[in-house]
PDB file of N, CA and C in Angstrom:
ATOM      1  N   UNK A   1      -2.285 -10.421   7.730  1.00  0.00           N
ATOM      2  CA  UNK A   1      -3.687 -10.360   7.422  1.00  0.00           C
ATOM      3  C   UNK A   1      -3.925 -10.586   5.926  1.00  0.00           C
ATOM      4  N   UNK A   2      -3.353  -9.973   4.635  1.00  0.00           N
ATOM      5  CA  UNK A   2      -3.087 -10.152   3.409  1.00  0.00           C
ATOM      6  C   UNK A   2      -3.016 -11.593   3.539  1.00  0.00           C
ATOM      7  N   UNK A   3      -2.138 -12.353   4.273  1.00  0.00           N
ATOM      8  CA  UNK A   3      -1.249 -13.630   3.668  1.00  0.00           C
ATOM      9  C   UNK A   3      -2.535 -14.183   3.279  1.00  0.00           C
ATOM     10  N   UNK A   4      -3.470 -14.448   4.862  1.00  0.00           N
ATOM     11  CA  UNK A   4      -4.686 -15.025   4.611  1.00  0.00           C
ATOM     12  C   UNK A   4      -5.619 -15.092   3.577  1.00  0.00           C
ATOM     13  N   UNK A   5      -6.364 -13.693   3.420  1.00  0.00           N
ATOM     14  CA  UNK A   5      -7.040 -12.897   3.190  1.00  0.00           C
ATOM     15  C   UNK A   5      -7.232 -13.113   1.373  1.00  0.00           C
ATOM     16  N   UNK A   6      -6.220 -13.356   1.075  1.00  0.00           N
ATOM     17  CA  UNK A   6      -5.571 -13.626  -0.559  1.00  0.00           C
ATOM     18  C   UNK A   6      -4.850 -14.754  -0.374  1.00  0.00           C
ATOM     19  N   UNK A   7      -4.498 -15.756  -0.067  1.00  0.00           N
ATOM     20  CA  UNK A   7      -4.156 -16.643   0.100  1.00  0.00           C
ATOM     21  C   UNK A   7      -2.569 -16.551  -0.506  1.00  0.00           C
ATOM     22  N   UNK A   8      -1.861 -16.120   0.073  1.00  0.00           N
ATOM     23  CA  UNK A   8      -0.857 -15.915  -0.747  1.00  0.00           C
ATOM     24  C   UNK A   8      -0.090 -17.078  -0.257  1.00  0.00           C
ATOM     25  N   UNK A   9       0.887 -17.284  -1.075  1.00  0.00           N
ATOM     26  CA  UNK A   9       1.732 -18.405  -0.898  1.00  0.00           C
ATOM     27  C   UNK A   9       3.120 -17.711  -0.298  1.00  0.00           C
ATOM     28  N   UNK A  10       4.072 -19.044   0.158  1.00  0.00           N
ATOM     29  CA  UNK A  10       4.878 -18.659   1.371  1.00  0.00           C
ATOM     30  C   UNK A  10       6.460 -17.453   0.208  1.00  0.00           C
ATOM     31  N   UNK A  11       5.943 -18.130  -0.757  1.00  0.00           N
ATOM     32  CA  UNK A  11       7.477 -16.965  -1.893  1.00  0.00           C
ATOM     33  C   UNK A  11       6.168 -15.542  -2.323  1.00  0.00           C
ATOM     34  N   UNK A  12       5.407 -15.693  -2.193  1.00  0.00           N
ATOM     35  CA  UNK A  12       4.797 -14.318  -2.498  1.00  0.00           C
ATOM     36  C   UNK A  12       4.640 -13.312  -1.038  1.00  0.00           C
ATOM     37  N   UNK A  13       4.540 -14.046  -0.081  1.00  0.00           N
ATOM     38  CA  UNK A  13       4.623 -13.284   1.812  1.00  0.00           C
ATOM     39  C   UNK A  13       5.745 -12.746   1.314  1.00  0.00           C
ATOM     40  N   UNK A  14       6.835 -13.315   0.913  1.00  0.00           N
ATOM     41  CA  UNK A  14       8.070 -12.685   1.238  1.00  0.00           C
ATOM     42  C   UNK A  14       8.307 -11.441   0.392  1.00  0.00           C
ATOM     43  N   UNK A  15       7.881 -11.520  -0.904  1.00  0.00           N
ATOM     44  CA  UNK A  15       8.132 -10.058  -1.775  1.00  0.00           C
ATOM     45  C   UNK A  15       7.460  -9.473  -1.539  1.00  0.00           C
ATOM     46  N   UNK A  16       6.199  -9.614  -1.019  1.00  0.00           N
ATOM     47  CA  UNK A  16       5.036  -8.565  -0.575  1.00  0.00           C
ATOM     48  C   UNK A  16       5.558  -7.915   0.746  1.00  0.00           C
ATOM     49  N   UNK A  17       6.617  -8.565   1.846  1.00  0.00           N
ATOM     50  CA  UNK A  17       7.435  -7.893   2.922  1.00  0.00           C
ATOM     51  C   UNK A  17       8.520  -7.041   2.212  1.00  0.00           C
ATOM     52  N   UNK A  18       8.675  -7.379   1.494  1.00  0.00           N
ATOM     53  CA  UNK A  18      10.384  -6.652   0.796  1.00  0.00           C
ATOM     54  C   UNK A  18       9.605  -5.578   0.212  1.00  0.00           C
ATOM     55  N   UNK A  19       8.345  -5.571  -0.523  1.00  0.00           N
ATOM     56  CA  UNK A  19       7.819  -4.133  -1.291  1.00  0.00           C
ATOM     57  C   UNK A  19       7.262  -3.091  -0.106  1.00  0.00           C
ATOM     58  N   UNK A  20       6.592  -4.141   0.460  1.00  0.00           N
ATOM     59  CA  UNK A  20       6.320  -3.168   1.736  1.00  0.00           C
ATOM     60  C   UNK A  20       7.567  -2.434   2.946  1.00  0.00           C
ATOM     61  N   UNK A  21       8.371  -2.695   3.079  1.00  0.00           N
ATOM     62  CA  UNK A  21       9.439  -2.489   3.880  1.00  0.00           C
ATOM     63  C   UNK A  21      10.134  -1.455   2.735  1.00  0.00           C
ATOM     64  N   UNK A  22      10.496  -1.360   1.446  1.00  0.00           N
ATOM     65  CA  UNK A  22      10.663  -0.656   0.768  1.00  0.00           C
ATOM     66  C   UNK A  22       9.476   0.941   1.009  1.00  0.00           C
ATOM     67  N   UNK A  23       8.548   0.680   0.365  1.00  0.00           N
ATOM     68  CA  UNK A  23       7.539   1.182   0.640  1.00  0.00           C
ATOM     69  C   UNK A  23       7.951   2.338   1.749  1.00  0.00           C
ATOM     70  N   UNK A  24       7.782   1.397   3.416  1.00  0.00           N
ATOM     71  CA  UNK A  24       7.530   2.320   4.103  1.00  0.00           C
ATOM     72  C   UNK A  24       9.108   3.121   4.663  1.00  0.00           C
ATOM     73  N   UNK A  25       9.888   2.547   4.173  1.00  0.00           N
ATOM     74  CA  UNK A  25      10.848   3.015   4.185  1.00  0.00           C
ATOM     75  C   UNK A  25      11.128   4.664   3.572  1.00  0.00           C
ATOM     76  N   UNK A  26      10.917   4.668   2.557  1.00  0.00           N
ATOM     77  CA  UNK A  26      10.500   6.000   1.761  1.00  0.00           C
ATOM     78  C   UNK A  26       9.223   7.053   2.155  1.00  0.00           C
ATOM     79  N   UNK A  27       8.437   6.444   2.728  1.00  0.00           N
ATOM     80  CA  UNK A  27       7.439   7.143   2.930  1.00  0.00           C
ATOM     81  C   UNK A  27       7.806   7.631   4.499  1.00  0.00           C
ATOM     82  N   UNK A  28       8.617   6.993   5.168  1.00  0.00           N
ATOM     83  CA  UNK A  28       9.374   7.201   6.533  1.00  0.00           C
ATOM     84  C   UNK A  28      10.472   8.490   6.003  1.00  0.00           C
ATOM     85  N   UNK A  29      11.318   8.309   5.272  1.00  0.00           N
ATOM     86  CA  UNK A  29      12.244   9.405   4.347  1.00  0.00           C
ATOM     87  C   UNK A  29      11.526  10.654   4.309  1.00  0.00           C
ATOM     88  N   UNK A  30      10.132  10.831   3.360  1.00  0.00           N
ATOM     89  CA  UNK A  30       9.819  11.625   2.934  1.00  0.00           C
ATOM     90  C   UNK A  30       8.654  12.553   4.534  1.00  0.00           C
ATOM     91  N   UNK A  31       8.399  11.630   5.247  1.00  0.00           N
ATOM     92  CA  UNK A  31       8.116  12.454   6.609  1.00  0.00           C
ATOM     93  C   UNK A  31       9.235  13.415   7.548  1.00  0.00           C
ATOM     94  N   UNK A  32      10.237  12.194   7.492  1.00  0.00           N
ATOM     95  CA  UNK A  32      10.913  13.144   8.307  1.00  0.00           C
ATOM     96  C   UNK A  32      12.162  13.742   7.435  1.00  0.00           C
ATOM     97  N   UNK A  33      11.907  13.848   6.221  1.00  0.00           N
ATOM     98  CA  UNK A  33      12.698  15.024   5.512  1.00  0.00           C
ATOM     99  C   UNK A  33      11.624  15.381   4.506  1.00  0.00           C
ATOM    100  N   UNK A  34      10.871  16.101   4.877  1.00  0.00           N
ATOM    101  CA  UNK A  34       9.811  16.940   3.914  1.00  0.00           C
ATOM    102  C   UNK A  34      10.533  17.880   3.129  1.00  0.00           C
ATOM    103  N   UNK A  35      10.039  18.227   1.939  1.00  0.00           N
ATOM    104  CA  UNK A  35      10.671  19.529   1.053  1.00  0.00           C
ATOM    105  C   UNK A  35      10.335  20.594   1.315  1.00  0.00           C
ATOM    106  N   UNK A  36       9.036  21.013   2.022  1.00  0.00           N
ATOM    107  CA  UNK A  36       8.289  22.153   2.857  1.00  0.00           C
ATOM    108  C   UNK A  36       7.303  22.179   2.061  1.00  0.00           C
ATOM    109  N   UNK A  37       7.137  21.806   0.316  1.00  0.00           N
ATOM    110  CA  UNK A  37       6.080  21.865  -0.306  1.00  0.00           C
ATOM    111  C   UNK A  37       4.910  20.561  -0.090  1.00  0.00           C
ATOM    112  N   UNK A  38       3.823  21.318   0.192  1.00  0.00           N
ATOM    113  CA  UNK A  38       3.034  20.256   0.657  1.00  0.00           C
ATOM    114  C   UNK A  38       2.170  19.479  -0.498  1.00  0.00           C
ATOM    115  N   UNK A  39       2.523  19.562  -1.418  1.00  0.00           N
ATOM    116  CA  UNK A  39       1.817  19.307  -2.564  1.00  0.00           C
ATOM    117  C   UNK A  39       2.997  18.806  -3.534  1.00  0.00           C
ATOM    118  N   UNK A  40       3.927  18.833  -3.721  1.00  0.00           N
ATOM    119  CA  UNK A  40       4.969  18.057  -3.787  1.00  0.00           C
ATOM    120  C   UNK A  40       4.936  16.772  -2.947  1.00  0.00           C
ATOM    121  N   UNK A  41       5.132  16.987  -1.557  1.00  0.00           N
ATOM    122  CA  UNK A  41       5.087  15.990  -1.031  1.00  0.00           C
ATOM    123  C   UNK A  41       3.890  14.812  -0.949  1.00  0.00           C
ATOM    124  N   UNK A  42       3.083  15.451  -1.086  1.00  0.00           N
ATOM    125  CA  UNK A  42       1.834  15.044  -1.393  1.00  0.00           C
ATOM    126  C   UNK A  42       1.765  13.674  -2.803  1.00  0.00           C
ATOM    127  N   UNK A  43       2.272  14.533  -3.799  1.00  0.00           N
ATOM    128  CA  UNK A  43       2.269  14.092  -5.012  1.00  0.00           C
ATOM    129  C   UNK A  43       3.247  12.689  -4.663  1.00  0.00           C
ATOM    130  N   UNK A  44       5.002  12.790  -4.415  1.00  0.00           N
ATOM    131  CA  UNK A  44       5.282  12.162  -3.742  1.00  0.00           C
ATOM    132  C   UNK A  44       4.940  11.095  -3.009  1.00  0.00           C
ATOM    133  N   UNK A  45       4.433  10.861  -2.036  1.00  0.00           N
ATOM    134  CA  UNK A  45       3.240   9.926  -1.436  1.00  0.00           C
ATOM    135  C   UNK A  45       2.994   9.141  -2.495  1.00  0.00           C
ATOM    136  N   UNK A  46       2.102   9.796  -2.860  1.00  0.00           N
ATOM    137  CA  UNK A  46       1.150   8.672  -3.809  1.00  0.00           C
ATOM    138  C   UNK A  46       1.911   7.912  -4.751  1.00  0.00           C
ATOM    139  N   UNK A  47       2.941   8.724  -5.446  1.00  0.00           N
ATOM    140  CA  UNK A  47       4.102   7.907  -6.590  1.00  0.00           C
ATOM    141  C   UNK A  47       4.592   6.743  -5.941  1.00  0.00           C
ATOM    142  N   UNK A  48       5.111   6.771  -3.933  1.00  0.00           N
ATOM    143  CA  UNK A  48       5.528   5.703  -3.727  1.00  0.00           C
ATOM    144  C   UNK A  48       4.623   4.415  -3.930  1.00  0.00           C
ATOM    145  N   UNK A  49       3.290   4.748  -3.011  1.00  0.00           N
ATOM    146  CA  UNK A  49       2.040   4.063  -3.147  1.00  0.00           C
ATOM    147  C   UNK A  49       1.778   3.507  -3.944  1.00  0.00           C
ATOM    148  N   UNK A  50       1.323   4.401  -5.359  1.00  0.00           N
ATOM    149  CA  UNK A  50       1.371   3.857  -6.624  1.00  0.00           C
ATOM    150  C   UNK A  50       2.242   2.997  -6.855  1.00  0.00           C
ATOM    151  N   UNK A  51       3.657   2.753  -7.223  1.00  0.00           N
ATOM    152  CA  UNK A  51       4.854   2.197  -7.266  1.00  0.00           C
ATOM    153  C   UNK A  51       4.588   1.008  -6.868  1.00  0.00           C
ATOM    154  N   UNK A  52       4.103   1.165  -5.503  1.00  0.00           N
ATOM    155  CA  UNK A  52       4.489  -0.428  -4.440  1.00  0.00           C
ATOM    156  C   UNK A  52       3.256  -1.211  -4.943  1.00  0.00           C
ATOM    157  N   UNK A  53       1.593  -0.716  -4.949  1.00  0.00           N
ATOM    158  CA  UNK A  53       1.033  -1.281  -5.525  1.00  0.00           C
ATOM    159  C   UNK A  53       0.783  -2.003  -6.606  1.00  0.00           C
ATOM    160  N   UNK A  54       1.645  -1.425  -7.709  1.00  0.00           N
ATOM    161  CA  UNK A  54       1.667  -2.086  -9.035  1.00  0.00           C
ATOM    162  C   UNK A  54       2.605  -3.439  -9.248  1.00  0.00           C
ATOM    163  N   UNK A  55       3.684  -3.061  -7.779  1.00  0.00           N
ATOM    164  CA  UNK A  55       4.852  -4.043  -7.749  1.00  0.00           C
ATOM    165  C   UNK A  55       3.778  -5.480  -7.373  1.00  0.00           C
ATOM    166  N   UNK A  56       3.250  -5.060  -5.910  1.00  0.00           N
ATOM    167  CA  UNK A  56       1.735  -6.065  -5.413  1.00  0.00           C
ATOM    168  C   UNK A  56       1.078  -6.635  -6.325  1.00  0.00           C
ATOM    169  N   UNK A  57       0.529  -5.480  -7.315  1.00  0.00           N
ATOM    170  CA  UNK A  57      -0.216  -6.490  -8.503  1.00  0.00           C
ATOM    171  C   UNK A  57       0.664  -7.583  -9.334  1.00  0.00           C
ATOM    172  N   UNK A  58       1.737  -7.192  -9.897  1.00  0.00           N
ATOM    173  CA  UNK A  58       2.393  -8.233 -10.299  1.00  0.00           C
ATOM    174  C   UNK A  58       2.683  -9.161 -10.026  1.00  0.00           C
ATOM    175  N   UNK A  59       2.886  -9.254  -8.510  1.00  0.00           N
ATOM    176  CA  UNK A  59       3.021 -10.561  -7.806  1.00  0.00           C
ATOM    177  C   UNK A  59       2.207 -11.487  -8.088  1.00  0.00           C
ATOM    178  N   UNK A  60       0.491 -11.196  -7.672  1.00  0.00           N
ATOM    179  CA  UNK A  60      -0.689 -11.667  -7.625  1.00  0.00           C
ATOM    180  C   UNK A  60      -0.958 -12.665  -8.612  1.00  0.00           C
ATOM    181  N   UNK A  61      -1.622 -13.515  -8.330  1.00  0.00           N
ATOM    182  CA  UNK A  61      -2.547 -14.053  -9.618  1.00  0.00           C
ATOM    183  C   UNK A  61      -3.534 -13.573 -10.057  1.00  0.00           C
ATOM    184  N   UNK A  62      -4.209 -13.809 -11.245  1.00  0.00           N
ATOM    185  CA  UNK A  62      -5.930 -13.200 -11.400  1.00  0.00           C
ATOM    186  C   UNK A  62      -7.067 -13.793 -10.534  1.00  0.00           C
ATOM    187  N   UNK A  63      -6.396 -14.734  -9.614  1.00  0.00           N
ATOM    188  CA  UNK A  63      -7.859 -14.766  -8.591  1.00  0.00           C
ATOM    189  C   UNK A  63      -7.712 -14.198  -7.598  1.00  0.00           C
ATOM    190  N   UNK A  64      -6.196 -13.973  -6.873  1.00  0.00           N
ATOM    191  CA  UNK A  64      -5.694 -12.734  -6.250  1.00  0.00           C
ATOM    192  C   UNK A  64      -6.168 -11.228  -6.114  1.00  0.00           C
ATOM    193  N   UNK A  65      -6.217 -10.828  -7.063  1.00  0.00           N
ATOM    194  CA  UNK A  65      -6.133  -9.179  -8.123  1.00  0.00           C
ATOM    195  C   UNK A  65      -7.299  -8.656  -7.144  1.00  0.00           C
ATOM    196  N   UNK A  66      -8.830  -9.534  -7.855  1.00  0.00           N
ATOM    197  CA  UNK A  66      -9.894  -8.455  -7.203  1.00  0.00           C
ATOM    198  C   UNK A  66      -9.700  -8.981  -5.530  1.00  0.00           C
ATOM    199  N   UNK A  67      -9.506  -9.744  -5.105  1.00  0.00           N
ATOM    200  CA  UNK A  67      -9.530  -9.922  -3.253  1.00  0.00           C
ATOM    201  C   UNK A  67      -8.483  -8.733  -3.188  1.00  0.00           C
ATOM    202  N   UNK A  68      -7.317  -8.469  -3.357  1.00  0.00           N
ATOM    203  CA  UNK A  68      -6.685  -7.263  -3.076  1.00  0.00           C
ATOM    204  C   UNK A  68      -7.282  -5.861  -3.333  1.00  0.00           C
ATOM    205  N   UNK A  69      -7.793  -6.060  -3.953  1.00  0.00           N
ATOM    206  CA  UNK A  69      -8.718  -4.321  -4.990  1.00  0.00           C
ATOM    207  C   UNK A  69      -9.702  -4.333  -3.889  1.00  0.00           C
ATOM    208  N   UNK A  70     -10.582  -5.264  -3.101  1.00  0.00           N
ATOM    209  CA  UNK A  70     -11.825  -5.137  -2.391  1.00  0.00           C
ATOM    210  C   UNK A  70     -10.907  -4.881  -1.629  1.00  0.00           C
ATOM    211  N   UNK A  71      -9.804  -5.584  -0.761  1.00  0.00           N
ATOM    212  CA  UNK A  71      -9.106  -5.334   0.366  1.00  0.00           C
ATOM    213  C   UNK A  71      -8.946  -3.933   0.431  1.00  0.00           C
ATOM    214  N   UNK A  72      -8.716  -3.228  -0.499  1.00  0.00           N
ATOM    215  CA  UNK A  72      -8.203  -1.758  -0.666  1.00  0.00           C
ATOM    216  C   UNK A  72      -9.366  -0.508  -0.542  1.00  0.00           C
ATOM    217  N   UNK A  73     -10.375  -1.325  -0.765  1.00  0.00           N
ATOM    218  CA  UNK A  73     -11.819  -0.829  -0.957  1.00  0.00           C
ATOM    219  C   UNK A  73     -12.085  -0.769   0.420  1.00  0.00           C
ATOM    220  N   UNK A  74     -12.169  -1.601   1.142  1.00  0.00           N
ATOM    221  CA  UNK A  74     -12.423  -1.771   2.333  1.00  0.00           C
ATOM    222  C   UNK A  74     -11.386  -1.131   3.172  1.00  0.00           C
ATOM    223  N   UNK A  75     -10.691  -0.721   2.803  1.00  0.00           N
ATOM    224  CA  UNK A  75      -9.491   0.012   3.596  1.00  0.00           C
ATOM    225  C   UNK A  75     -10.006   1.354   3.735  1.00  0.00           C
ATOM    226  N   UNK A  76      -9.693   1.768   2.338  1.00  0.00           N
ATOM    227  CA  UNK A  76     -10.484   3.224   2.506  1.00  0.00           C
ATOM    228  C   UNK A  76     -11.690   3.392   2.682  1.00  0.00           C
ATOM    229  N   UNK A  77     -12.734   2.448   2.526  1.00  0.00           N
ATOM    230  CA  UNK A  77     -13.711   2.817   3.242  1.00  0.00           C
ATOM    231  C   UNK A  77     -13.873   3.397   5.034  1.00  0.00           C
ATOM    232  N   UNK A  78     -12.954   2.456   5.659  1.00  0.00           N
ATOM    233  CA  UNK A  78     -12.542   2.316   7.078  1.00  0.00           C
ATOM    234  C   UNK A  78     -11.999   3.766   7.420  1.00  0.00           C
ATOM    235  N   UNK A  79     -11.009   4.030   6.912  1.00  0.00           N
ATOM    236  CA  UNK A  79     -10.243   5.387   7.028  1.00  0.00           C
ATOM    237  C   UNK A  79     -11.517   6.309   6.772  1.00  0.00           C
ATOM    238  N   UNK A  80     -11.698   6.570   5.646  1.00  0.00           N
ATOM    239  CA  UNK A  80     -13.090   7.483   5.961  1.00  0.00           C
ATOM    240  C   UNK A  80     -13.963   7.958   6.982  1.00  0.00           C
ATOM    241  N   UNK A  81     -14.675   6.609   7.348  1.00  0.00           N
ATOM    242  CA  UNK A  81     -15.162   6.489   8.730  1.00  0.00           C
ATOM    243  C   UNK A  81     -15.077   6.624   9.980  1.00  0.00           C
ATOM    244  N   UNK A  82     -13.653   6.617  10.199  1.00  0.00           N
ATOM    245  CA  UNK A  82     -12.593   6.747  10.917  1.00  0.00           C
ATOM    246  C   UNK A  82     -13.079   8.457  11.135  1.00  0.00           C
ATOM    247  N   UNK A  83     -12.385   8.837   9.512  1.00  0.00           N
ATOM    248  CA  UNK A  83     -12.084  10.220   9.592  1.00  0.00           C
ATOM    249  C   UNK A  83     -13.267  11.038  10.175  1.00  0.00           C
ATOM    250  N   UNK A  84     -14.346  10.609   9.765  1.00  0.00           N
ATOM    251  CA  UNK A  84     -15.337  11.386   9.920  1.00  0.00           C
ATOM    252  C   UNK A  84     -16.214  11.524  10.953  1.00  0.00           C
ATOM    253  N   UNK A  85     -15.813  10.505  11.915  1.00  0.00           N
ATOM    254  CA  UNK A  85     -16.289  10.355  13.086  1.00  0.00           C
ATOM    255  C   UNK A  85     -15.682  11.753  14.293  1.00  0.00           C
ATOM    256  N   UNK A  86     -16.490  12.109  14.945  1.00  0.00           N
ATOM    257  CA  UNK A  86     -15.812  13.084  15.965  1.00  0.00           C
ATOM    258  C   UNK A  86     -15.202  13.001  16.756  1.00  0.00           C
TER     259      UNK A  86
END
């Protein structure tokens, strides 16, 4: 959906699979071996997140950048909505 979406080219699909597969790899780690602190883990989370995203931005070009930032916008908007629905 990204590839499109941002037009990424066929050597940028591929590091954007390798950050992401990284990514969820760790965030797979840190579920099923939690520390028991939930706010640790918490914190955690986001460092990977953070991490993988910044790796994403680098990839990008500057006409890239904001289509990914709205993409992200629109993400969490969704989740929200999601959430808040009954």
């Amino acid at each position: 959906m990204l590839q499109q979406k941002l037009d990424l080219t066929e050597d940028q699909v591929t590091q954007m699979q390798v950050i992401l597969i990284h990514r969820d790899v760790a965030l797979d780690s840190l579920r099923n071996d939690p520390s028991g602190n939930r706010r640790a883990d918490g914190r955690a989370r986001r460092e990977i997140n953070q991490q993988a995203d910044q790796k994403i931005n680098a990839l990008l070009t500057a006409d890239q950048k904001p289509l990914y930032e709205q993409w992200k916008q629109d993400l969490r908007e969704r989740r929200r909505a999601t959430q808040t629905q009954p």
